[in-house]
Protein backbone atom coordinates (compact mmCIF):
# COMPACT_ATOMS: atom_id res chain seq x y z
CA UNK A 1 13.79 -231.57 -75.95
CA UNK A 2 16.70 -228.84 -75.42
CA UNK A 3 17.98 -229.65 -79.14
CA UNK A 4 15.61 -228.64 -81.85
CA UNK A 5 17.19 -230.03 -84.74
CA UNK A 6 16.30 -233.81 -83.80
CA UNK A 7 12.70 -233.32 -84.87
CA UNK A 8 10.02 -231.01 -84.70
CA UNK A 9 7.43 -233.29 -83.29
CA UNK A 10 8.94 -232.55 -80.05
CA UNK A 11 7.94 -237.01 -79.04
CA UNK A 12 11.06 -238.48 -77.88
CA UNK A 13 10.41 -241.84 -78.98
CA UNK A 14 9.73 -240.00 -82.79
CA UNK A 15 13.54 -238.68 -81.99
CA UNK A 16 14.76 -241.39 -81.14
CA UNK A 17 13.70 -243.44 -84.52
CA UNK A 18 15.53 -240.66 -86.50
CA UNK A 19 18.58 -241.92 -88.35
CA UNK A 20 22.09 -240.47 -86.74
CA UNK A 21 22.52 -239.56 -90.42
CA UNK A 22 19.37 -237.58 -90.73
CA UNK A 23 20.04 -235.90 -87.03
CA UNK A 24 23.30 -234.11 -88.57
CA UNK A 25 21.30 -233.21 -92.28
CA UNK A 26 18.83 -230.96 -89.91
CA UNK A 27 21.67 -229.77 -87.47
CA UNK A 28 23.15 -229.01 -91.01
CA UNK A 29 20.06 -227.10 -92.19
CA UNK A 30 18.78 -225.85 -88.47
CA UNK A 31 17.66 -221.99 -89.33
CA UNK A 32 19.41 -220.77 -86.78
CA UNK A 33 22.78 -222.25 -87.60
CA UNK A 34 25.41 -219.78 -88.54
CA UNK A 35 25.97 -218.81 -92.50
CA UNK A 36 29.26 -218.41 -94.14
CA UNK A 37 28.80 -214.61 -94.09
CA UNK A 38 28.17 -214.82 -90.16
CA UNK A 39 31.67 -216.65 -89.47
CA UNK A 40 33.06 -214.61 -92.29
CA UNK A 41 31.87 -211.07 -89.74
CA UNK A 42 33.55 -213.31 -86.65
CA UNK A 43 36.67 -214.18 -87.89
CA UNK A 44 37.74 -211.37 -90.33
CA UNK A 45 38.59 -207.43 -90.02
CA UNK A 46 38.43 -204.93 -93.33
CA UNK A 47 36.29 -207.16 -94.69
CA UNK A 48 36.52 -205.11 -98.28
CA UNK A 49 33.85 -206.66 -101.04
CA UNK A 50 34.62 -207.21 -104.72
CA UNK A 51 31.58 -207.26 -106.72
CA UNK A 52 31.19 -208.49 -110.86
CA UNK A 53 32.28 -211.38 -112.62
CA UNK A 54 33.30 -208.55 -115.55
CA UNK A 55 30.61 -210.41 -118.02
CA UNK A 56 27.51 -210.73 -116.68
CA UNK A 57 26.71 -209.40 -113.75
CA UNK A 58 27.19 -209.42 -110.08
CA UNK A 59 25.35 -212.58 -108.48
CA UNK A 60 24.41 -211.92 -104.79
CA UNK A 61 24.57 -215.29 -104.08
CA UNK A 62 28.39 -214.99 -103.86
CA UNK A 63 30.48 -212.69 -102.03
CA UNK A 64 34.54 -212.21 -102.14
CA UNK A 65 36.85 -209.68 -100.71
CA UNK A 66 39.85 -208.82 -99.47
CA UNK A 67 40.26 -208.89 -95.93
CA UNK A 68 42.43 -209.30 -92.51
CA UNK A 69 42.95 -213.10 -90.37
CA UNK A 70 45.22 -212.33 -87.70
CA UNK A 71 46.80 -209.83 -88.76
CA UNK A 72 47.23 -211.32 -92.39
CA UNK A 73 45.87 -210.13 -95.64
CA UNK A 74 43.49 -212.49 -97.09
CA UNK A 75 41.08 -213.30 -99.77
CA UNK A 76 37.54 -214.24 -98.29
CA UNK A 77 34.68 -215.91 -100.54
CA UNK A 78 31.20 -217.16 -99.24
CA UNK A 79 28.22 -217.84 -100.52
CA UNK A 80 25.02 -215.69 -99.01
CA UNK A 81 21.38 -217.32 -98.16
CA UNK A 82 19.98 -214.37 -96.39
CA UNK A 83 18.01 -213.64 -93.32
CA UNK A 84 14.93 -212.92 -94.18
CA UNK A 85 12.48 -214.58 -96.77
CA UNK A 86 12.88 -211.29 -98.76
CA UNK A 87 16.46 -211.59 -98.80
CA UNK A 88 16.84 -215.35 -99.63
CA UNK A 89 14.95 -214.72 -102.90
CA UNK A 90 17.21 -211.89 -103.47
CA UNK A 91 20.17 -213.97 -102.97
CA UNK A 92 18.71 -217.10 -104.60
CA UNK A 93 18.76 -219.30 -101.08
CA UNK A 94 22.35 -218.97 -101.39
CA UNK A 95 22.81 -221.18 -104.99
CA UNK A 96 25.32 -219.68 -107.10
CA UNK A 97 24.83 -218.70 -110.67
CA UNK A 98 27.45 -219.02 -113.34
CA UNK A 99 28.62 -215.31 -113.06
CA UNK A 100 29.27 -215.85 -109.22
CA UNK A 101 31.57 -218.64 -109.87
CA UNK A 102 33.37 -216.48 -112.45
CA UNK A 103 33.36 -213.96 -110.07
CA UNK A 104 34.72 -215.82 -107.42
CA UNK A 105 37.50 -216.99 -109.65
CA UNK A 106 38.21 -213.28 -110.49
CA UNK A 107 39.06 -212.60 -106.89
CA UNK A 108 40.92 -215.13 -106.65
CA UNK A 109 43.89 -214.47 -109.69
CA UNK A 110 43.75 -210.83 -107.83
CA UNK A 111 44.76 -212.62 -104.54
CA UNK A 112 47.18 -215.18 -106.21
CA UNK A 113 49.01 -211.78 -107.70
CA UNK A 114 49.34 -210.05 -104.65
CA UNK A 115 50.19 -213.44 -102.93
CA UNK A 116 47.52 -213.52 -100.49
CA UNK A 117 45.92 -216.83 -99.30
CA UNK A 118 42.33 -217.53 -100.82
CA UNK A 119 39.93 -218.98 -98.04
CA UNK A 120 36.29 -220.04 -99.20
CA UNK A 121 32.99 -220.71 -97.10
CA UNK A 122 30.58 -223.05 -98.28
CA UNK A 123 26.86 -223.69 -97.54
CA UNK A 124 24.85 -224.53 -100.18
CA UNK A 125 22.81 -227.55 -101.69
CA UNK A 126 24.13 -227.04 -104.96
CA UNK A 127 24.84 -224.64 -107.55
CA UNK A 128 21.29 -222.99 -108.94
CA UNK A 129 20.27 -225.31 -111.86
CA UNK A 130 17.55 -223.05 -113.94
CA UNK A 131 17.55 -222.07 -117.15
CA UNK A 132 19.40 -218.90 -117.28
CA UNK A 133 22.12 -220.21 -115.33
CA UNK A 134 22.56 -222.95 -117.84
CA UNK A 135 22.20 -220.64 -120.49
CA UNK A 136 24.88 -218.34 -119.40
CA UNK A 137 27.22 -221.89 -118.85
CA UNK A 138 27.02 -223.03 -115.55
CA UNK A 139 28.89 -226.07 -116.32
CA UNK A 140 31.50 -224.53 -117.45
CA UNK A 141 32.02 -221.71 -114.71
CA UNK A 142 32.26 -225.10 -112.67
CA UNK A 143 34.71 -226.53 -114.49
CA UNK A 144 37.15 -223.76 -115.06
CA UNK A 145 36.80 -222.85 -111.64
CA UNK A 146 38.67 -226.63 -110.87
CA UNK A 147 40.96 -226.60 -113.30
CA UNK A 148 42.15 -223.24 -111.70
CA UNK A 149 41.80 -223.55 -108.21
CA UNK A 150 44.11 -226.18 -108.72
CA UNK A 151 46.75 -224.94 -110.30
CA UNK A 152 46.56 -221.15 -107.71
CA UNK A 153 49.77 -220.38 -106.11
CA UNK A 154 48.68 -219.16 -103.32
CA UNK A 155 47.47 -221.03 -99.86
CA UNK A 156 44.14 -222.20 -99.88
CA UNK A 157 41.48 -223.68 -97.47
CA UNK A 158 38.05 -224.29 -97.92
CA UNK A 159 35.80 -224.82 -95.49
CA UNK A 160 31.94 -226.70 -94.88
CA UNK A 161 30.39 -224.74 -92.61
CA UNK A 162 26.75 -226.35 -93.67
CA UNK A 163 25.75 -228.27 -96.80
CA UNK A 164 28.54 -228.67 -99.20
CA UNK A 165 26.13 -230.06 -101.84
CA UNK A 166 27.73 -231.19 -105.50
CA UNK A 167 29.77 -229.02 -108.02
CA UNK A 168 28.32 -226.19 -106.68
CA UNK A 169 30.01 -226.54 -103.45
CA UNK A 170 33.18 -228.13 -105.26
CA UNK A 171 33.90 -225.10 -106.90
CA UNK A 172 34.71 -223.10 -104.10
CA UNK A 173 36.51 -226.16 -102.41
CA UNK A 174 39.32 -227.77 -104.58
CA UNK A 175 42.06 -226.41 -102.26
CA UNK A 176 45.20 -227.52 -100.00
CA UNK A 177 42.86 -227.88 -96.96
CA UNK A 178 39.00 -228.89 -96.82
CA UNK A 179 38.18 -228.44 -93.33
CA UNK A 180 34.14 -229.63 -92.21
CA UNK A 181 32.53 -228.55 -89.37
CA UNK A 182 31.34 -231.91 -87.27
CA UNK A 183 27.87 -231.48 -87.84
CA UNK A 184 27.88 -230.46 -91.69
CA UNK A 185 27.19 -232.46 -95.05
CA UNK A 186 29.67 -233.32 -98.01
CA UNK A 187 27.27 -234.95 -101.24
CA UNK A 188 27.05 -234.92 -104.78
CA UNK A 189 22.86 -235.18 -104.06
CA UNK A 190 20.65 -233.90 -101.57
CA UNK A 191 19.53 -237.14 -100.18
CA UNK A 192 15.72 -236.17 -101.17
CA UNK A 193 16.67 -235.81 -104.52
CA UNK A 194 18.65 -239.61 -104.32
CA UNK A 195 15.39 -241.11 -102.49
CA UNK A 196 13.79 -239.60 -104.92
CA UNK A 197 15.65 -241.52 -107.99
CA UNK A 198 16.27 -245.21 -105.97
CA UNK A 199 13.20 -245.51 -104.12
CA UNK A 200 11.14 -243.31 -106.22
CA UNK A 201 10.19 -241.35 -102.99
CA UNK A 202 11.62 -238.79 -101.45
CA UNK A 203 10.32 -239.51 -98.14
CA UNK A 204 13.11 -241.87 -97.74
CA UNK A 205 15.19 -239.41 -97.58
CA UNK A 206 16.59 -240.90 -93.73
CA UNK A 207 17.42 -243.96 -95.56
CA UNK A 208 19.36 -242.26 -98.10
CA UNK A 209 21.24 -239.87 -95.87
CA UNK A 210 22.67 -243.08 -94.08
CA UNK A 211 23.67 -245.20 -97.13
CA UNK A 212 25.48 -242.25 -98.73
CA UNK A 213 27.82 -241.86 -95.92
CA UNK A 214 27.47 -237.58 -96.09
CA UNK A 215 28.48 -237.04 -92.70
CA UNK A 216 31.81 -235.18 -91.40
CA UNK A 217 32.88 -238.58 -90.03
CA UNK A 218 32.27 -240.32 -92.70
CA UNK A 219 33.76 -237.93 -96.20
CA UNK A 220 36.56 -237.94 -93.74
CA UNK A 221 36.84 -241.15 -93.49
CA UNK A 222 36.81 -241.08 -97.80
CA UNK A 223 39.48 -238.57 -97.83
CA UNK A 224 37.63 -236.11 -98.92
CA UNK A 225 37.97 -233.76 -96.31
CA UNK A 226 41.52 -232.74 -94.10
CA UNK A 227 39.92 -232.08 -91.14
CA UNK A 228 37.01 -231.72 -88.59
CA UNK A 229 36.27 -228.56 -87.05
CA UNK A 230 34.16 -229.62 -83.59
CA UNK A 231 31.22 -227.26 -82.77
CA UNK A 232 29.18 -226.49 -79.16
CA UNK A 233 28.03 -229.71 -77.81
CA UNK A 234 24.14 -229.51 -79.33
CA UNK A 235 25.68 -227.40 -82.33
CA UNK A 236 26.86 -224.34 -84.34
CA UNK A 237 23.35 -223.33 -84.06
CA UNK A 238 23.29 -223.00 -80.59
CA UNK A 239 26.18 -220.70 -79.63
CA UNK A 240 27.47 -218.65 -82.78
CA UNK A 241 30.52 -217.45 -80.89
CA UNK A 242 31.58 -220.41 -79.22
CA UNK A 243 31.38 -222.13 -83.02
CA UNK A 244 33.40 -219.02 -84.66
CA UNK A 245 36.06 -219.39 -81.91
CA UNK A 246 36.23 -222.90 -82.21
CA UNK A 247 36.63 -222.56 -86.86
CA UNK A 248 39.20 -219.34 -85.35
CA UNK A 249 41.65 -221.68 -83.76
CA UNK A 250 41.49 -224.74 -86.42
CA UNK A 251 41.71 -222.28 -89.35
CA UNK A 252 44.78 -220.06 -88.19
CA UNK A 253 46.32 -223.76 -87.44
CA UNK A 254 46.29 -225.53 -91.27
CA UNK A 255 46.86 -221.59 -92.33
CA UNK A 256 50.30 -221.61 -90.58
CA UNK A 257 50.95 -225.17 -91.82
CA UNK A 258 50.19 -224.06 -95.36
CA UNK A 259 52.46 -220.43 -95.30
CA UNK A 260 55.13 -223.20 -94.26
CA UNK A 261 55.23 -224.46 -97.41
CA UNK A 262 56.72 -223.92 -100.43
CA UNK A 263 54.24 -222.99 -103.41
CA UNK A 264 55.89 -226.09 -105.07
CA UNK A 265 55.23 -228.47 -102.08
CA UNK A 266 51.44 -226.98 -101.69
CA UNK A 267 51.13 -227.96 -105.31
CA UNK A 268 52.27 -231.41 -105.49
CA UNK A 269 50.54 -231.97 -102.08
CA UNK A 270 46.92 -230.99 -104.03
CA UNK A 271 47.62 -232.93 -107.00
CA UNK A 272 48.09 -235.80 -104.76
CA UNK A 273 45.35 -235.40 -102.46
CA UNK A 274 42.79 -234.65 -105.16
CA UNK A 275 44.28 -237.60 -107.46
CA UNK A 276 43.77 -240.21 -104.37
CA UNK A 277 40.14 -239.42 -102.95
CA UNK A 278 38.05 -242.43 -102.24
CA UNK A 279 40.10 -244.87 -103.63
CA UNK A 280 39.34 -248.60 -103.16
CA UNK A 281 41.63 -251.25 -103.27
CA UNK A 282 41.16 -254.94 -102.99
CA UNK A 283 43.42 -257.65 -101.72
CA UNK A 284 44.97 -260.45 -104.01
């Protein structure tokens, strides 16, 4: 099979039983698909790190710096998995704890008071959920980092790039634009972890992926995200540049749009979107 992420057994009739939901969770997760820090090197010059939230610590899970799209001065934030298995542990497999929210929310009031646009990457199941983290208020970090992403001056885009998984991906993402790459995940669980609690068993996980309607198409669909970035025809994974030029065009597009606006238009036009997200409404 010339696309690796639609099993490993490498039996086409095993491919074909896999869910269309489950094909994009391991495009999503393929190892070779590019992090936020490796569209972050593509798409940005003077790439200038700030490290410390100014309480705890510096979490290497998180990076954010100042830096240069097209010519304009930016504020860049991504979360980091790593390359190697060495590296991953160092960086936690790329799950934030509390002190890199805080310091991604430091980086952004310096941006917002030199007026420069705040753009986030996001790839990560979820925000780390051990002990220390909740001991040093991960909740918290969260939930002050909504309350003021919302209410920044500046433009702001965030964008999926792999797994945006629960408030740990929300954190980094309640801004004017939420753009998804076409093969990456939007969830509040990792659809193990909700097999895990209505079935009782993780392995159906395929099932799961489908009925919680994860997929670019479908959070779109919900309003939850502004836009879908397309990627290579088998995926991100399988031609880095091609993906990077591809995020390039769509990002300097809803960027433009945004520097349009007046800072009191970009905030009534997040209140609004945020306020109307998956909403239902019945007839009679």
């Amino acid at each position: 099979m010339s696309d690796t992420s639609q099993g490993t057994s490498g039996s086409a009739n095993q491919a074909q039983a896999i869910s269309p939901a489950w094909i994009k969770v391991e495009r999503a997760r393929h190892p070779k698909r590019p992090y936020p820090m490796d569209f972050i090197e593509r798409l940005f010059t003077d790439f200038s790190e700030i490290h410390g939230d100014r309480a705890y610590g510096d979490d290497e899970a998180i990076a954010c710096g100042m830096a240069r799209f097209h010519g304009q001065e930016v504020l860049v934030i991504g979360n980091r998995k790593g390359g190697t298995t060495k590296e991953r542990v160092r960086r936690n497999f790329g799950m934030p704890n509390p002190e890199g929210y805080r310091k991604a929310l430091r980086a952004m009031k310096i941006a917002e008071k030199f007026n420069r646009p705040v753009i986030t990457f996001i790839d990560l199941p979820g925000a780390f959920p051990g002990l220390g983290a909740e001991e040093r208020g991960q909740a918290e970090a969260i939930a002050r980092n909504l309350l003021e992403m919302a209410k920044l001056k500046v433009p702001t885009i965030a964008i999926i790039s792999g797994e945006g998984g629960s408030g740990g991906a929300l954190a980094l993402a309640v801004t004017d634009r939420v753009l998804i790459l076409e093969n990456a995940l939007y969830f509040v669980i990792t659809p193990e972890a909700c097999a895990a609690i209505m079935w009782r068993d993780a392995a159906h996980k395929e099932r799961a992926a489908e009925a919680m309607r994860i997929t670019a198409q479908e959070v779109k669909e919900l309003g939850c995200v502004d836009d879908i970035v397309p990627e290579p025809p088998i995926g991100a994974h399988d031609d880095h540049e091609a993906a990077a030029a591809l995020l390039d065009s769509c990002l300097l597009y809803h960027l433009e749009q945004l520097n349009a606006l007046s800072t009191e238009q970009r905030l009534a036009e997040r209140k609004t979107k945020f306020r109307n997200i998956a909403q239902f409404y019945t007839e009679g």
